[in-house]
C-alpha atoms as a PDB file:
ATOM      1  CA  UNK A   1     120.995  83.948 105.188  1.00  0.00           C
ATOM      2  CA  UNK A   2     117.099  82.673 105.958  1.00  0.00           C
ATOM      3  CA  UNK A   3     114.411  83.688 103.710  1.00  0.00           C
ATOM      4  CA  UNK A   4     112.271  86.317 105.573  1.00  0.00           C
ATOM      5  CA  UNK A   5     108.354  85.187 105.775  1.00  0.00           C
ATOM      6  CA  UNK A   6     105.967  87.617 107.793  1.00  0.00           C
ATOM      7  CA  UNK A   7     103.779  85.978 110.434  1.00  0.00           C
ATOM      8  CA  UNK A   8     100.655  88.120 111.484  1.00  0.00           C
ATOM      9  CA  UNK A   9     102.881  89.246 115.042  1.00  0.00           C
ATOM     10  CA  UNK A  10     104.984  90.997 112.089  1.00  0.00           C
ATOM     11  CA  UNK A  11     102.587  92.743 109.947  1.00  0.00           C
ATOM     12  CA  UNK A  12     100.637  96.169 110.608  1.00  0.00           C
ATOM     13  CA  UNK A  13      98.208  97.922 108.459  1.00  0.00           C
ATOM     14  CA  UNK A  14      98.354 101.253 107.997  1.00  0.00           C
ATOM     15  CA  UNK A  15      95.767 103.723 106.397  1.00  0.00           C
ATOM     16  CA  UNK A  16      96.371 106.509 102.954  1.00  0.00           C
ATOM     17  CA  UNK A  17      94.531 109.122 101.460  1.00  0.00           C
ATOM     18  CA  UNK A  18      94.703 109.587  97.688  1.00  0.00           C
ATOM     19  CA  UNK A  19      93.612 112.174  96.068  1.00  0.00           C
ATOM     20  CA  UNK A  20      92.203 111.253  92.291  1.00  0.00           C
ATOM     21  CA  UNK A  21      91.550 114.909  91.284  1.00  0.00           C
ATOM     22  CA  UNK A  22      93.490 114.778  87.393  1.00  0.00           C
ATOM     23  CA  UNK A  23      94.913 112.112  88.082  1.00  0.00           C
ATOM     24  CA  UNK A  24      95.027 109.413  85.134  1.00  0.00           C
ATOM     25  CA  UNK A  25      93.163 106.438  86.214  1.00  0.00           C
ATOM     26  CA  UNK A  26      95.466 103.723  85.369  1.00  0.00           C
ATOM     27  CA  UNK A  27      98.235 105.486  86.844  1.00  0.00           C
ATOM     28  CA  UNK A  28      95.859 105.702  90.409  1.00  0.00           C
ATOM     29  CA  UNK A  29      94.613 102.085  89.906  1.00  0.00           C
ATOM     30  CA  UNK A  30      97.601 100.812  89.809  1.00  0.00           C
ATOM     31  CA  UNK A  31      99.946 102.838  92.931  1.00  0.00           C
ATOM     32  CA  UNK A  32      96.683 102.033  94.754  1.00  0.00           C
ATOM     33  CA  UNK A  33      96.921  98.096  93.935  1.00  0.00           C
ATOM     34  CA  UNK A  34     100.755  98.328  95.155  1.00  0.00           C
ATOM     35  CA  UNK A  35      99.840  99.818  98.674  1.00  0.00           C
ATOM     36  CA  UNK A  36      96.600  97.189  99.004  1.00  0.00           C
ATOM     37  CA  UNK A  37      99.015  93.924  98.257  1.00  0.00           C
ATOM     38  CA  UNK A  38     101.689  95.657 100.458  1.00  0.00           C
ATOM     39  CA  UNK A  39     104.428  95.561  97.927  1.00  0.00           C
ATOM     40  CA  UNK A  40     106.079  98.806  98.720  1.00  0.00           C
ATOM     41  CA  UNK A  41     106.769  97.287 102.295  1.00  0.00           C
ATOM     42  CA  UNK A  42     110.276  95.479 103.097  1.00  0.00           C
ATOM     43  CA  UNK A  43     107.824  92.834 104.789  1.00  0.00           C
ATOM     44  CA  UNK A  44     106.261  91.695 101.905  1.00  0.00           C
ATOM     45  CA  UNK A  45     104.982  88.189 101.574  1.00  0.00           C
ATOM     46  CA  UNK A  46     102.572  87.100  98.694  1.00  0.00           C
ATOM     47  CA  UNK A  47     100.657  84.462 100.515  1.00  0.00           C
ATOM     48  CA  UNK A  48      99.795  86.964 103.664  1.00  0.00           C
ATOM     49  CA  UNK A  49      97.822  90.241 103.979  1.00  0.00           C
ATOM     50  CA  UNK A  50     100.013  92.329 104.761  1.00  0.00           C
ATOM     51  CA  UNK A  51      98.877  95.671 102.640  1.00  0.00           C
ATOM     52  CA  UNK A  52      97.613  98.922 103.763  1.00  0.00           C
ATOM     53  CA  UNK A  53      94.019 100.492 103.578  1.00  0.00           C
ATOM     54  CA  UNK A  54      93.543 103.042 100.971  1.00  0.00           C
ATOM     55  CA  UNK A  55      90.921 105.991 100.798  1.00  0.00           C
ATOM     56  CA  UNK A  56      90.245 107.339  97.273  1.00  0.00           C
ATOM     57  CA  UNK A  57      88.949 110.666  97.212  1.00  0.00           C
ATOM     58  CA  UNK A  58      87.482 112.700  94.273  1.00  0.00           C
ATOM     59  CA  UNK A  59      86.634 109.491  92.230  1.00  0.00           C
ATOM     60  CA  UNK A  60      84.472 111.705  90.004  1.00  0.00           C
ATOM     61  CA  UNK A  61      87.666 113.733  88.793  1.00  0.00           C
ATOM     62  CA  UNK A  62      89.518 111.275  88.022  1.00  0.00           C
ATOM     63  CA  UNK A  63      91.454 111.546  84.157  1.00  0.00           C
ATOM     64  CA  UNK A  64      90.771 109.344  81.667  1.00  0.00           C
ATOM     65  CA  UNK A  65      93.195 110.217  78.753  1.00  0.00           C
ATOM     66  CA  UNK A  66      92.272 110.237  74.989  1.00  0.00           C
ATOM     67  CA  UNK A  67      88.784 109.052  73.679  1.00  0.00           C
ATOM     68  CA  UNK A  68      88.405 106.456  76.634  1.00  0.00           C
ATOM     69  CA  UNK A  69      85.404 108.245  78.153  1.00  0.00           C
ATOM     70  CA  UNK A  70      83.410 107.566  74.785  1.00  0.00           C
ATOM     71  CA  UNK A  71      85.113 104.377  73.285  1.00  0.00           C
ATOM     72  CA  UNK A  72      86.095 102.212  77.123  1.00  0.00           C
ATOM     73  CA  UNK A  73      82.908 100.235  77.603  1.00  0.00           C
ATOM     74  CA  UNK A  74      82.588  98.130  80.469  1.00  0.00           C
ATOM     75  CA  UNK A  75      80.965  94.266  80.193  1.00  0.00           C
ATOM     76  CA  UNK A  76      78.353  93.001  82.494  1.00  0.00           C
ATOM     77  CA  UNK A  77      76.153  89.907  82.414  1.00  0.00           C
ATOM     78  CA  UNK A  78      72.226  89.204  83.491  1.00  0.00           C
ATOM     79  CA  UNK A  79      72.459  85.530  83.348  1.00  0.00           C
ATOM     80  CA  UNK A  80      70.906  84.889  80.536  1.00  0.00           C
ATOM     81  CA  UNK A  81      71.225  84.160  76.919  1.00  0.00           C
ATOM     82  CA  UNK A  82      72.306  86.798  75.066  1.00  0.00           C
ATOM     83  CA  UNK A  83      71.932  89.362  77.469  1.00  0.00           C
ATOM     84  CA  UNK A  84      75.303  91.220  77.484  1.00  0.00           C
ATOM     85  CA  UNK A  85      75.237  94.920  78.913  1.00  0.00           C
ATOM     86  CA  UNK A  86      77.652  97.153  77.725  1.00  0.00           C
ATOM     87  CA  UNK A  87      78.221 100.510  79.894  1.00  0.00           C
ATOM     88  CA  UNK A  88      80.243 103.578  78.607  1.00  0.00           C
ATOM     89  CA  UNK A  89      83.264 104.931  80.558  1.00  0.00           C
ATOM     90  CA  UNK A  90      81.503 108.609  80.590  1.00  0.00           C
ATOM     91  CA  UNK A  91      78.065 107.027  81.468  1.00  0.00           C
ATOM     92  CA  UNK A  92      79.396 104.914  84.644  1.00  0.00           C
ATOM     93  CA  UNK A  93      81.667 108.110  85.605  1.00  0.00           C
ATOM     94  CA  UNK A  94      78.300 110.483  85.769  1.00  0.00           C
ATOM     95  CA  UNK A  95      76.280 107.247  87.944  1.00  0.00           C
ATOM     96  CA  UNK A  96      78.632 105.369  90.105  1.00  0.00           C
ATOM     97  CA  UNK A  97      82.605 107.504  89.626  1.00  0.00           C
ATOM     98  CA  UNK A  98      83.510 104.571  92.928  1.00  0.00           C
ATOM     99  CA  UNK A  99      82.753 101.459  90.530  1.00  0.00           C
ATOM    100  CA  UNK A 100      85.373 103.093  88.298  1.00  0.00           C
ATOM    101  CA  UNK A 101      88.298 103.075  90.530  1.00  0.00           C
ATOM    102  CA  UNK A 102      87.003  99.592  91.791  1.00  0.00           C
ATOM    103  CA  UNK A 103      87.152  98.236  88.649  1.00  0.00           C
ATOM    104  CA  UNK A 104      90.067  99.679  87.506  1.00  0.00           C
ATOM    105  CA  UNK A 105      92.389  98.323  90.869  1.00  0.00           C
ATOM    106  CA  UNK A 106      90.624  95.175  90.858  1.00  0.00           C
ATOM    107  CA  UNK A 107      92.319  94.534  87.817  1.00  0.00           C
ATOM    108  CA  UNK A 108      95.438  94.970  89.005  1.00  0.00           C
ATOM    109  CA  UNK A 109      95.740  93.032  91.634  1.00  0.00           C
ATOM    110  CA  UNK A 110      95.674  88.835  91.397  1.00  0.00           C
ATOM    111  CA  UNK A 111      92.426  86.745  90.579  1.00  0.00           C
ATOM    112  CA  UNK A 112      92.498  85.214  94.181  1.00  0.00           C
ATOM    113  CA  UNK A 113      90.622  85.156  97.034  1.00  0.00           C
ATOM    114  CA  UNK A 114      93.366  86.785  98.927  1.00  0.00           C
ATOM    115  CA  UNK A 115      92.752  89.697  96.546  1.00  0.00           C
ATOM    116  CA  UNK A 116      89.254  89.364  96.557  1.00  0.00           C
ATOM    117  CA  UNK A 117      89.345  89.685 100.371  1.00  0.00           C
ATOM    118  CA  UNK A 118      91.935  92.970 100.607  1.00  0.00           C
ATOM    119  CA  UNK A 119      89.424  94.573  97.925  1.00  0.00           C
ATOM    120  CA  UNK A 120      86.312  93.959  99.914  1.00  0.00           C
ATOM    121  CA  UNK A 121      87.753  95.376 103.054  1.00  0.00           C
ATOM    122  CA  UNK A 122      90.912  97.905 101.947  1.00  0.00           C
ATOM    123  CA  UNK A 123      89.404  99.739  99.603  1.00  0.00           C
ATOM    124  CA  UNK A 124      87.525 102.713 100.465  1.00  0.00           C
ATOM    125  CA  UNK A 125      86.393 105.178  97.464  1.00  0.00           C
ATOM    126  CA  UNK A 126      84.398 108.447  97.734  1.00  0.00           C
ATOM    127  CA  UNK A 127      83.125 110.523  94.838  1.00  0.00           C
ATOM    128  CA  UNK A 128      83.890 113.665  97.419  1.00  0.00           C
ATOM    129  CA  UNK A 129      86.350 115.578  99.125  1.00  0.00           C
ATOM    130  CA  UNK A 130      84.511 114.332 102.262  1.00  0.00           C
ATOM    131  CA  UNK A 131      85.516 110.482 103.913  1.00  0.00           C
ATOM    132  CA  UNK A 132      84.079 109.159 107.890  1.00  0.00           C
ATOM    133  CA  UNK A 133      87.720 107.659 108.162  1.00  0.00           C
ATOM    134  CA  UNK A 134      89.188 110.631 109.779  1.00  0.00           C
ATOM    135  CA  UNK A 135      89.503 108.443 113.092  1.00  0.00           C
ATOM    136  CA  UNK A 136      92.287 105.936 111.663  1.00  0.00           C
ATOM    137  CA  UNK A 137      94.517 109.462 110.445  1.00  0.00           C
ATOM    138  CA  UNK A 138      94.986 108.528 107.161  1.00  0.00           C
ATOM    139  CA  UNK A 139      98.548 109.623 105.854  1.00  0.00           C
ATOM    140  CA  UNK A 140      98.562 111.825 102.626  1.00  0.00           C
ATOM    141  CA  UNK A 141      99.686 109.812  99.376  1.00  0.00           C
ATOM    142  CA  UNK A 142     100.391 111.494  96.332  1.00  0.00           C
ATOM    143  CA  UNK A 143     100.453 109.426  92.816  1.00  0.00           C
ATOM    144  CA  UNK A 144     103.611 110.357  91.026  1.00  0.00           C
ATOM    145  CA  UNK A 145     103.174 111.899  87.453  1.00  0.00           C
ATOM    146  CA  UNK A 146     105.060 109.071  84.635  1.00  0.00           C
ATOM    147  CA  UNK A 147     108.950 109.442  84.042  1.00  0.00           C
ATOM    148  CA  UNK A 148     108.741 110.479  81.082  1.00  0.00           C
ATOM    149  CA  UNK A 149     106.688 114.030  81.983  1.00  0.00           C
ATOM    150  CA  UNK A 150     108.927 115.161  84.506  1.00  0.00           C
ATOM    151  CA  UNK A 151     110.992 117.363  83.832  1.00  0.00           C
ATOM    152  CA  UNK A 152     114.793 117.574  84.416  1.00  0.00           C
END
């Protein structure tokens, strides 16, 4: 038995629509990290890019359960002393629903410049129905609901 490792000959990138519409957020984030590292792909090798590109649609809908729209607050920095920003889950939602789901997957996925690089370029998010990526024919992707709310 050899260890497989994927050269670039081997890998191929394919493109997914997700649809965000109810869907919980860290439930999305995190199917949508899986399919940018490539990790649901028998070809899987950390140290390449081998995931998939991923278009988010509906980013505005997206679910955030309990009182995270009021209580989540998101940290930002000017550069200066004492000047924190603090931005609330309900207020970034209304302004900017994409830097939501960016956030969200960004923390999933590895603090490396591999992931750095497969968020800058795989990652496409749309507050809309509407996306210009109808050229690449994206394949449907549907986020399944937990384990424990399906029912037998």
């Amino acid at each position: 038995m050899k260890t497989f490792t994927a050269t670039p000959a081997d890998i191929s990138h394919d493109w997914h629509v997700v649809d965000a519409a109810g869907v919980p957020l860290g439930r999305l984030a995190s199917m949508v990290a899986q399919l940018i590292r490539g990790k649901h792909k028998p070809t899987y090798t950390p140290h390449m890019d081998g995931g998939d590109f991923v278009v988010v649609l509906n980013a505005a809908k997206v679910k955030l359960t309990g009182r995270k729209e009021e209580k989540k607050k998101y940290f930002s920095h000017t550069g200066y002393m004492g000047h924190e920003r603090f931005t609330a889950a309900r207020d970034l939602l209304a302004k900017h629903p994409d830097r939501v789901i960016e956030k969200a997957v960004f923390g999933m996925l590895p603090k490396t410049s591999l992931a750095r690089q497969k968020m800058r370029g795989k990652l496409k998010v749309y507050a809309g129905a509407e996306h210009p990526h109808a050229a690449q024919q994206p394949k449907p992707f549907t986020v399944t609901p937990s384990p424990s709310k399906v029912s037998a």
